[in-house]
Protein backbone atom coordinates (compact mmCIF):
# COMPACT_ATOMS: atom_id res chain seq x y z
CA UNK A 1 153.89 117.01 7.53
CA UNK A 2 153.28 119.15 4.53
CA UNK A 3 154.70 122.06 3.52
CA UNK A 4 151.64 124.40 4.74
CA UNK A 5 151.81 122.84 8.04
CA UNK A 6 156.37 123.02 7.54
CA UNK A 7 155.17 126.83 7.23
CA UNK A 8 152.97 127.21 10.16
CA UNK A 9 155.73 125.68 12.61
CA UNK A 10 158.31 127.27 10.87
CA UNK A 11 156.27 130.48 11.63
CA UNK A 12 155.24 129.56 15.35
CA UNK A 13 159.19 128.91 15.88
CA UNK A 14 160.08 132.26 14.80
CA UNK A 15 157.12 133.87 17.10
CA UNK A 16 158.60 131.85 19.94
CA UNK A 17 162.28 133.43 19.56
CA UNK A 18 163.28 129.86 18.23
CA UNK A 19 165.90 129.91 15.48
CA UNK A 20 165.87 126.94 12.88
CA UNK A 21 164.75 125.75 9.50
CA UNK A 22 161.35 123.38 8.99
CA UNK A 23 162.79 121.12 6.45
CA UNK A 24 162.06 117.05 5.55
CA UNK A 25 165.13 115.25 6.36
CA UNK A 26 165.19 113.83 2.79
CA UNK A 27 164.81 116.87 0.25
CA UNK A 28 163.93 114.47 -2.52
CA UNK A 29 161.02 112.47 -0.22
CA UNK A 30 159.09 115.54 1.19
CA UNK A 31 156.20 113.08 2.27
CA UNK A 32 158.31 112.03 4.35
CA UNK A 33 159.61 113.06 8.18
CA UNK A 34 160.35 116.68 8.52
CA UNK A 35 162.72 118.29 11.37
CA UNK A 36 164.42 121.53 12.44
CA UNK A 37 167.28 122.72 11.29
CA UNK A 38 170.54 125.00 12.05
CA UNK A 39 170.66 125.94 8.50
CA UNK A 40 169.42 125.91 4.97
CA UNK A 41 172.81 123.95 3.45
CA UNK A 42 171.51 120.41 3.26
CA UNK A 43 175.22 119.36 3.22
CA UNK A 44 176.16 121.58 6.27
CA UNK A 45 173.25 121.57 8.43
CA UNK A 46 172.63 120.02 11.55
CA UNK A 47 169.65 118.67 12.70
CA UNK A 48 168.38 120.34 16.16
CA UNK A 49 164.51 119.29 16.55
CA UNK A 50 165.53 117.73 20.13
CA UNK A 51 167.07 120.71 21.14
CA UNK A 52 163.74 122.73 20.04
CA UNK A 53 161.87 120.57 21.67
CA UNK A 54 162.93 120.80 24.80
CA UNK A 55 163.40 124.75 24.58
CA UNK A 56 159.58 124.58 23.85
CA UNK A 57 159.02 122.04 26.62
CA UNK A 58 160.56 124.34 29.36
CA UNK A 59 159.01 127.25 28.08
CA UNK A 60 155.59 125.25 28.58
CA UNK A 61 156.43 125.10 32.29
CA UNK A 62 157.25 128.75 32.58
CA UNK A 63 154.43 130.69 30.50
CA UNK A 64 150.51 130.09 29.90
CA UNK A 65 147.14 130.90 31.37
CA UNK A 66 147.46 130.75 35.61
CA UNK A 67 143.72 129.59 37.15
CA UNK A 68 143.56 131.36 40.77
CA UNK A 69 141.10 133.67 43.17
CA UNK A 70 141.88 137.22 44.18
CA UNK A 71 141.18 137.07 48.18
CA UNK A 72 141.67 140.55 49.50
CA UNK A 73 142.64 140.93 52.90
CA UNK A 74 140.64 142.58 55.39
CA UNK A 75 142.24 145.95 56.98
């Protein structure tokens, strides 16, 4: 991932109601793999990208486009 694309997720998160940081998991190597975040403080932080994950996963099952027919009923 690069940062554009960090940015875009980062911003889909935050439309979503998900809290967390897009950062690379090594600041020096941002080529490299990139995850979510409880915080900016590289020292401090904890990584929670399977937690977000699965928030977005469940949310998958709960919202979207529904396919169907309206049938009315005869009176």
């Amino acid at each position: 991932m690069d940062e554009d694309e960090a940015r875009r997720v980062a911003s889909t998160l935050r439309r979503l109601g998900i809290r967390g940081i897009v950062s690379p998991e090594d600041l020096d190597s941002p080529s490299g793999q990139w995850r979510v975040y409880d915080s900016t403080d590289p020292v401090a932080r904890r990584d929670i990208t399977d937690e977000v994950l699965a928030i977005i996963a469940g949310m998958s099952r709960k919202t979207g486009p529904t396919r169907g027919f309206v049938v009315p009923i005869p009176r």
